[in-house]
Protein backbone atom coordinates (compact mmCIF):
# COMPACT_ATOMS: atom_id res chain seq x y z
CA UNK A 1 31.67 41.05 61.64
CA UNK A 2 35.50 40.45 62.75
CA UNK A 3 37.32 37.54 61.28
CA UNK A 4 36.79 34.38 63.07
CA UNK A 5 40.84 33.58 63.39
CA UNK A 6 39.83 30.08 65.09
CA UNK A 7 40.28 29.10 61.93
CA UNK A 8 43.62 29.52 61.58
CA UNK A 9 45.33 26.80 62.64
CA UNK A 10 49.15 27.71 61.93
CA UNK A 11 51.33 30.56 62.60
CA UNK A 12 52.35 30.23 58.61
CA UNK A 13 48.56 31.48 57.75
CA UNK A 14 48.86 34.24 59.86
CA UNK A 15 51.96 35.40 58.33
CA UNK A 16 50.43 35.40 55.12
CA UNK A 17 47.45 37.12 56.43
CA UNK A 18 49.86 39.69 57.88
CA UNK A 19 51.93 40.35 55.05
CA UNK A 20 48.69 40.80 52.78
CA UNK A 21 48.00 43.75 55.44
CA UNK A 22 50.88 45.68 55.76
CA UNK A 23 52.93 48.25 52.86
CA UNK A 24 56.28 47.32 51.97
CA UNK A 25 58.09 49.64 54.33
CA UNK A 26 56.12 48.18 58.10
CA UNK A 27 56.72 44.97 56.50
CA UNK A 28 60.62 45.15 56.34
CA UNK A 29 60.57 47.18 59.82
CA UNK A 30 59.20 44.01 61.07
CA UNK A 31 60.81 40.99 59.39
CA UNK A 32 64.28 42.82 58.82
CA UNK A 33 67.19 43.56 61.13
CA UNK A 34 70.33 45.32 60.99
CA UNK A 35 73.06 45.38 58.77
CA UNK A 36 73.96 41.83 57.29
CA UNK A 37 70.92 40.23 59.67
CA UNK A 38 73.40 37.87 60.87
CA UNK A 39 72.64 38.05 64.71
CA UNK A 40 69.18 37.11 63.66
CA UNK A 41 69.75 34.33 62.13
CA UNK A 42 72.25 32.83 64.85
CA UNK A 43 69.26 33.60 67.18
CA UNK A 44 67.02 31.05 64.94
CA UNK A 45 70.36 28.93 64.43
CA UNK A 46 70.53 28.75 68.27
CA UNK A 47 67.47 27.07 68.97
CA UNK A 48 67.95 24.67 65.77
CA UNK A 49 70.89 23.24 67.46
CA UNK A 50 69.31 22.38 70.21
CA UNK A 51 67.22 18.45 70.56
CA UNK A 52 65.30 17.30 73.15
CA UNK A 53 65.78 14.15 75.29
CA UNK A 54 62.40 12.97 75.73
CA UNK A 55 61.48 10.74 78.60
CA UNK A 56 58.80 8.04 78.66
CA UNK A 57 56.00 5.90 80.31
CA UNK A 58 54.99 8.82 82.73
CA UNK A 59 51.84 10.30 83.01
CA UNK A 60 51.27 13.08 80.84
CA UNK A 61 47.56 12.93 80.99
CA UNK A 62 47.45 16.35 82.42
CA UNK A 63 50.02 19.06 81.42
CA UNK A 64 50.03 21.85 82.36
CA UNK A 65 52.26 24.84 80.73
CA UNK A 66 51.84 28.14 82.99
CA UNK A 67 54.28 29.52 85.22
CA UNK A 68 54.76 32.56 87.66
CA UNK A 69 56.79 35.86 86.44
CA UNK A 70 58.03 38.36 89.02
CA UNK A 71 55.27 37.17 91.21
CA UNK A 72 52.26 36.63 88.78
CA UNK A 73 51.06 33.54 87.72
CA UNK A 74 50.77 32.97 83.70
CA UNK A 75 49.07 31.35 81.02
CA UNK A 76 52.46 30.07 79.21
CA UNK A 77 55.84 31.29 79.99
CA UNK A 78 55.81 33.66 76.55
CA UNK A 79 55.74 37.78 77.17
CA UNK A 80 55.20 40.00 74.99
CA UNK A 81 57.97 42.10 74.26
CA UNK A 82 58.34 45.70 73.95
CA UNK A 83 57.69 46.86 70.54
CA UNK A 84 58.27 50.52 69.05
CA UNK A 85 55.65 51.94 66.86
CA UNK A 86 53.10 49.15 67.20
CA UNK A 87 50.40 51.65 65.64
CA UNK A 88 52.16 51.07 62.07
CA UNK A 89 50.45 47.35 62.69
CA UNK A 90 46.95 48.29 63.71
CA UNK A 91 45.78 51.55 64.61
CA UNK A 92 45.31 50.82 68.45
CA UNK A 93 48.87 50.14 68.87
CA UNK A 94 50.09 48.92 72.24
CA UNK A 95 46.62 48.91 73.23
CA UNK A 96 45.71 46.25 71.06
CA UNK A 97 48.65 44.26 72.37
CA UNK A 98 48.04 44.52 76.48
CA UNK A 99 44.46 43.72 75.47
CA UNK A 100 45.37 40.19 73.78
CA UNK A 101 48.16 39.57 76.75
CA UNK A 102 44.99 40.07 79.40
CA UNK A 103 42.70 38.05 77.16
CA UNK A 104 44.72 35.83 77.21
CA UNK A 105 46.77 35.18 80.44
CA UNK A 106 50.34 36.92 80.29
CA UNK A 107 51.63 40.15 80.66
CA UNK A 108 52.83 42.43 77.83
CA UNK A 109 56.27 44.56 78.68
CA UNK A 110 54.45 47.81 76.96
CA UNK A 111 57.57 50.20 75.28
CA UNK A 112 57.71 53.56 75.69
CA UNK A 113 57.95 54.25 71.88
CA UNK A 114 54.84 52.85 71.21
CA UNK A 115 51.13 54.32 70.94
CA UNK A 116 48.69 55.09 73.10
CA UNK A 117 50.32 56.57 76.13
CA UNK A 118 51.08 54.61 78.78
CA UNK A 119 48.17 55.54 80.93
CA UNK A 120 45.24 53.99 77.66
CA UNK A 121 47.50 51.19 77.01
CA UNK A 122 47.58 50.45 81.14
CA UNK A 123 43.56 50.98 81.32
CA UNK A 124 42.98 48.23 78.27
CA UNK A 125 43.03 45.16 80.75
CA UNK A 126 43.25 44.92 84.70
CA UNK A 127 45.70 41.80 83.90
CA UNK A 128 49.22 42.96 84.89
CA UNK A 129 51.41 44.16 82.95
CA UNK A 130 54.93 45.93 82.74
CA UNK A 131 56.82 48.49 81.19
CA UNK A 132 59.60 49.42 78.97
CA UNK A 133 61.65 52.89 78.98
CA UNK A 134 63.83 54.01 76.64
CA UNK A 135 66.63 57.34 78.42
CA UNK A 136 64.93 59.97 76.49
CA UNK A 137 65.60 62.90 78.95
CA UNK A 138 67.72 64.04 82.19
CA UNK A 139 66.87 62.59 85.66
CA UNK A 140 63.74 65.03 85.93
CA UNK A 141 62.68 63.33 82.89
CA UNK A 142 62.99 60.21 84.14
CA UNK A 143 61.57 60.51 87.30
CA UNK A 144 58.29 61.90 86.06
CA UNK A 145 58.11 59.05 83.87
CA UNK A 146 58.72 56.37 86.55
CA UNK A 147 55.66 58.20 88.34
CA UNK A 148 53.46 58.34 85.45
CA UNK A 149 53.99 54.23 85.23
CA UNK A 150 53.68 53.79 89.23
CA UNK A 151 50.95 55.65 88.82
CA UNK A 152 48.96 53.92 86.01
CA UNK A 153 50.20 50.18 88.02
CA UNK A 154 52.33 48.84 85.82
CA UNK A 155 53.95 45.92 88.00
CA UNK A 156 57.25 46.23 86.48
CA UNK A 157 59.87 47.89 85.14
CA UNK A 158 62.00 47.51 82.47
CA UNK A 159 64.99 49.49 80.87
CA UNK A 160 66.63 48.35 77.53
CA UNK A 161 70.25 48.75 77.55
CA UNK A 162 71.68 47.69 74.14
CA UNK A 163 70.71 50.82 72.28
CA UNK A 164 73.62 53.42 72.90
CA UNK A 165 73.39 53.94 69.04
CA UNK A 166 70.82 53.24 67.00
CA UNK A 167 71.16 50.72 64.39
CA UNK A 168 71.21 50.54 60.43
CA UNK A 169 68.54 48.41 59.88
CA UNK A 170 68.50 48.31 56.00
CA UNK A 171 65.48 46.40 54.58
CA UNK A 172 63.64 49.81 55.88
CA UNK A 173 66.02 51.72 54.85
CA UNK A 174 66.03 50.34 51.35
CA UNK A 175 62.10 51.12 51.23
CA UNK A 176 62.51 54.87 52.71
CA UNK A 177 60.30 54.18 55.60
CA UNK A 178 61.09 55.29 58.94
CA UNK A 179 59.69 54.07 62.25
CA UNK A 180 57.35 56.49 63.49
CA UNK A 181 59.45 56.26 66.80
CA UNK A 182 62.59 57.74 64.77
CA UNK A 183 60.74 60.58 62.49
CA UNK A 184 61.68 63.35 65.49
CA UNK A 185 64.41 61.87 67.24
CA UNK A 186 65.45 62.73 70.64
CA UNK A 187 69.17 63.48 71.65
CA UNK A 188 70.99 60.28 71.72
CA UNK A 189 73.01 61.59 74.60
CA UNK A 190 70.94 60.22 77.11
CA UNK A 191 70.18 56.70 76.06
CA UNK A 192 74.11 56.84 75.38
CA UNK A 193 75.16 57.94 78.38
CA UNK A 194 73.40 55.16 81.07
CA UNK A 195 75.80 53.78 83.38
CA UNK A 196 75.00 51.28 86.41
CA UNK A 197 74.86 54.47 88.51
CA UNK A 198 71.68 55.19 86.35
CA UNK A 199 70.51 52.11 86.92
CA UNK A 200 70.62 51.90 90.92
CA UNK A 201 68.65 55.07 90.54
CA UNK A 202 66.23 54.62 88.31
CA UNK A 203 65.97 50.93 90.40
CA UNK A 204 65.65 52.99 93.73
CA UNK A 205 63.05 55.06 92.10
CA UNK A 206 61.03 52.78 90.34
CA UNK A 207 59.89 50.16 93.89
CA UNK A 208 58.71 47.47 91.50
CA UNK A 209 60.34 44.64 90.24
CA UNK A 210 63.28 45.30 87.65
CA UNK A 211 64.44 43.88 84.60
CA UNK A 212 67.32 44.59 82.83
CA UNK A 213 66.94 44.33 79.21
CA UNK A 214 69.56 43.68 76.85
CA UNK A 215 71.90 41.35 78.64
CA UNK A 216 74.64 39.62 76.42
CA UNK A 217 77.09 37.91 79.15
CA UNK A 218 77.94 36.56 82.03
CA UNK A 219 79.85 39.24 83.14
CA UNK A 220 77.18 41.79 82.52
CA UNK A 221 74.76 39.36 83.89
CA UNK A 222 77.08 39.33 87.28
CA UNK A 223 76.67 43.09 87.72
CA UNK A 224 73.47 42.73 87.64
CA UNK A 225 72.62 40.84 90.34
CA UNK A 226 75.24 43.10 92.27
CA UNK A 227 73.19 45.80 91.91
CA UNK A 228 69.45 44.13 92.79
CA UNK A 229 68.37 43.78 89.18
CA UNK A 230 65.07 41.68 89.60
CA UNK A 231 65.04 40.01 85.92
CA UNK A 232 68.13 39.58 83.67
CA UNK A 233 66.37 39.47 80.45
CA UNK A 234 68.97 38.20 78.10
CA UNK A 235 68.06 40.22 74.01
CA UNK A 236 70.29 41.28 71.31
CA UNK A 237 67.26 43.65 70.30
CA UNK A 238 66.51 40.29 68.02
CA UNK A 239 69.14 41.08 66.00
CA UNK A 240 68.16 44.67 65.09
CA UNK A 241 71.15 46.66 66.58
CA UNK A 242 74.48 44.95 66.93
CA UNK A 243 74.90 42.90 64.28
CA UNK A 244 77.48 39.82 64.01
CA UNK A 245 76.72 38.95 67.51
CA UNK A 246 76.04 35.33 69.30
CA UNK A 247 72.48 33.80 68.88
CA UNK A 248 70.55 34.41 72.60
CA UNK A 249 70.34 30.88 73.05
CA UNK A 250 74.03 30.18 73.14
CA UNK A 251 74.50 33.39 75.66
CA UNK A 252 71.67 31.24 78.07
CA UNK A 253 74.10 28.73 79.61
CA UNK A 254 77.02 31.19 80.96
CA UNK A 255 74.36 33.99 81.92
CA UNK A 256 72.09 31.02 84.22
CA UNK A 257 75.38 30.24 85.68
CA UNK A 258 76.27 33.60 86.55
CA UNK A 259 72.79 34.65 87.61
CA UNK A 260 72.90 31.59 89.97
CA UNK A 261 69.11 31.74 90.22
CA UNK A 262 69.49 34.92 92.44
CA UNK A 263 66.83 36.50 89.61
CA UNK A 264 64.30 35.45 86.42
CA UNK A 265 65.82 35.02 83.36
CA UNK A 266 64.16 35.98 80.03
CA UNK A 267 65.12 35.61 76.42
CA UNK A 268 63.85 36.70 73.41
CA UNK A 269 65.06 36.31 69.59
CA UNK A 270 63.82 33.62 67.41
CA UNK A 271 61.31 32.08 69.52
CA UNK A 272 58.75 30.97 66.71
CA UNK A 273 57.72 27.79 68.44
CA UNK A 274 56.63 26.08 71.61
CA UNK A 275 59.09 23.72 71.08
CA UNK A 276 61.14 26.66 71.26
CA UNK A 277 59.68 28.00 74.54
CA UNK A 278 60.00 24.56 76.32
CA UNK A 279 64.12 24.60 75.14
CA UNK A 280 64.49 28.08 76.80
CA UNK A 281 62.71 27.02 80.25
CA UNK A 282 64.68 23.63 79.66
CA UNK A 283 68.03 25.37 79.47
CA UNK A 284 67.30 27.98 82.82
CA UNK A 285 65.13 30.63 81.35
CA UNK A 286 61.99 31.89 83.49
CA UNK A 287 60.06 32.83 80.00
CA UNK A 288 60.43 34.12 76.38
CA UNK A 289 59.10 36.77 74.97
CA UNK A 290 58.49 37.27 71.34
CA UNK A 291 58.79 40.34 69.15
CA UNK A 292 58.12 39.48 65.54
CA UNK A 293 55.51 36.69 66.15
CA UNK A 294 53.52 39.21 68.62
CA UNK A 295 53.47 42.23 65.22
CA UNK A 296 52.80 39.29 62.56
CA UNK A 297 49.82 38.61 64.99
CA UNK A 298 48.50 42.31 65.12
CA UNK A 299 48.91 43.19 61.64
CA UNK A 300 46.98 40.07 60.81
CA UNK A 301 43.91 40.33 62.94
CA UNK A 302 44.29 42.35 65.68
CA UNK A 303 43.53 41.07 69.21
CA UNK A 304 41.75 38.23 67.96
CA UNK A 305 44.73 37.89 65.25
CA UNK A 306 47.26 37.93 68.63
CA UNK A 307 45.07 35.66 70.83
CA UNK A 308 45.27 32.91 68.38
CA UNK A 309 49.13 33.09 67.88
CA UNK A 310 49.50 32.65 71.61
CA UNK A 311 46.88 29.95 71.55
CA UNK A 312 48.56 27.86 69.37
CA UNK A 313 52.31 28.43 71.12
CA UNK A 314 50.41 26.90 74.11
CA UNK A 315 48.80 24.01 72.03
CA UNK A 316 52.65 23.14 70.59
CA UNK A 317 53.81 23.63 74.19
CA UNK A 318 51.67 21.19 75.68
CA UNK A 319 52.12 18.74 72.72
CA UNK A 320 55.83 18.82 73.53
CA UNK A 321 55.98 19.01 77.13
CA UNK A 322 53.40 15.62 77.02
CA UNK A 323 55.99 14.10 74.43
CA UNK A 324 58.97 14.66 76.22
CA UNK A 325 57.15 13.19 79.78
CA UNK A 326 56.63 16.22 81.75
CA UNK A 327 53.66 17.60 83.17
CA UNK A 328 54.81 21.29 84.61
CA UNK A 329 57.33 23.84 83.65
CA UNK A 330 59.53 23.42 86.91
CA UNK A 331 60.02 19.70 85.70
CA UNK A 332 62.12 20.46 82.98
CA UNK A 333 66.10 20.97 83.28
CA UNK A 334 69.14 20.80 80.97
CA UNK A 335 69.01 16.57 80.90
CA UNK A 336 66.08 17.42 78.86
CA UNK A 337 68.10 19.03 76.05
CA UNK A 338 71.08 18.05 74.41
CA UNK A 339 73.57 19.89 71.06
CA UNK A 340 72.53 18.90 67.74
CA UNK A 341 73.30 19.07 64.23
CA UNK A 342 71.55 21.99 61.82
CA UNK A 343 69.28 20.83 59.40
CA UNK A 344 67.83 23.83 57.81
CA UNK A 345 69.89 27.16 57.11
CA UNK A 346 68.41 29.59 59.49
CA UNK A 347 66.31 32.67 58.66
CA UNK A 348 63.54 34.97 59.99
CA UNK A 349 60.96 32.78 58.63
CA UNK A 350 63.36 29.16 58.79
CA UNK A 351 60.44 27.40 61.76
CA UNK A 352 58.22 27.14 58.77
CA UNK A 353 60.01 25.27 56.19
CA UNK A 354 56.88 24.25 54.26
CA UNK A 355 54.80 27.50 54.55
CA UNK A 356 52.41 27.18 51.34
CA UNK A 357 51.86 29.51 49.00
CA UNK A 358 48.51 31.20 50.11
CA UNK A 359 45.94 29.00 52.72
CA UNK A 360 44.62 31.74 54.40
CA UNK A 361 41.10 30.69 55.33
């Protein structure tokens, strides 16, 4: 009988439950980032510097935290974002993770260096979802790949853009594992050489929404909405390629101004918490979408292991939408947030600053 992960009623305990599952070498592909791991941390530092101005003596009695995302309505405004070599977690791979986005209400942006193909992952749920493609060929290449995902209805599309080179992510490195995704590496000519020509014509192409992954600044940010981009998803690959950059949070103000709401806005890096969700939407962001909470989730338990992760984002979203007087996402804006001081050094793990020793039920 499966593990009844009701029971869990922290992320912390899933964690441990997920670092009891995996070797040594997933584990630092997972919780590490590149070089110094300094962009990661600024991510966490970001949202640490950020309090909430919480308004009272309104009626909270019914809150409620879903939203729409390119046209789809739901559960909480969290994705799940596209992960390379999910099958090092759990053997169904992205499978496993569109199956605990549809159980659960929101849509998993499936990447294209993940297992199963595109076509099982698609069939796992008839919730929508979206997908993620890494330049791994010439136009013919890419074409047949945008009509492989048309044709398996993904709803969107999605092309990461801050990979020109790959990283030196050395907590891996250190352990001699590689990412299954990098044991026969294609020519890094092509993910190199994407321009904004590309772009309009893998845009053209695709016919569903787009989203631009990868987006660092305003002027970036600018051109894309010049050229029709649907979604400016605003990443710093969570602090696994360039290192010494800004934190995503602190890239959110300029890049909302810029955008001008003329598309969604996502961010990812650091989001660990609800509270953390609810400062994104807060600050102009459509949704989050979380990377290392969404494989701590799947090396624990699976869907179930997933389901319950997003579960109890929504139960800390709710708590702190209700606290700070609002009853629906489209309530909140910036008045709701304000700069604050840092009170705990930021790391990968810094949202749980009492996680015990072992409580895994």
């Amino acid at each position: 009988m499966s593990e009844d992960f009701s029971t869990y009623v922290t992320v912390e305990q899933i964690i441990q439950r997920a670092r009891k599952n995996l070797a040594q070498g997933p584990w630092d592909y997972l919780a590490g980032a590149s070089e110094s791991e300094t962009t990661m941390r600024r991510n966490r530092l970001a949202f640490d510097k950020v309090a909430f101005r919480p308004r009272v003596l309104a009626d909270v009695s019914s809150v409620n935290p879903s939203t729409t995302f390119i046209g789809h309505q739901i559960r909480i405004p969290v994705l799940l974002a596209p992960i390379g070599s999910l099958q090092v977690f759990i053997p169904e791979g992205g499978a496993a993770a569109t199956a605990a986005a549809g159980e659960f209400g929101t849509m998993h942006v499936v990447s294209s260096v993940t297992q199963p193909s595109l076509e099982e992952t698609s069939a796992t749920t008839d919730f929508p979802k979206s997908y993620q493609l890494y330049i791994h060929g010439d136009w013919e290449w890419t074409k047949e790949m945008i009509a492989r995902v048309k044709s398996a209805d993904y709803k969107g599309f999605c092309i990461t853009v801050d990979t020109a080179n790959y990283s030196r992510r050395e907590r891996p490195m250190l352990s001699r594992w590689t990412p299954v995704s990098r044991r026969n590496p294609v020519d890094p000519k092509w993910q190199a050489s994407v321009t904004w020509d590309s772009i309009d014509k893998i845009k053209s192409e695709a016919g569903v929404p787009f989203m631009l992954k990868g987006i660092a600044t305003a002027e970036d940010a600018k051109i894309a909405i010049e050229h029709g981009v649907d979604v400016v998803w605003i990443s710093n690959h969570g602090g696994r390629q360039l290192d010494h950059g800004q934190g995503t949070m602190e890239m959110l103000p300029e890049i909302v101004e810029a955008v001008d709401g003329k598309a969604e806005i996502v961010l990812d890096g650091g989001v660990q918490r609800g509270s953390d969700v609810v400062k994104a939407v807060a600050m102009g962001a459509t949704a989050v979408a979380i990377g290392k909470m969404q494989g701590w989730g799947l090396a624990a338990g699976g869907v179930p292991g997933m389901v319950r992760v997003l579960e109890i984002l929504e139960e800390e979203i709710r708590i702190a939408m209700g606290l700070m007087g609002v009853t629906a996402m489209d309530q909140l804006n910036p008045n709701y947030v304000c700069p604050a001081d840092l009170v705990t050094m930021p790391h990968e793990m810094s949202s749980w600053v009492n996680m015990p020793v072992d409580r895994i039920p």
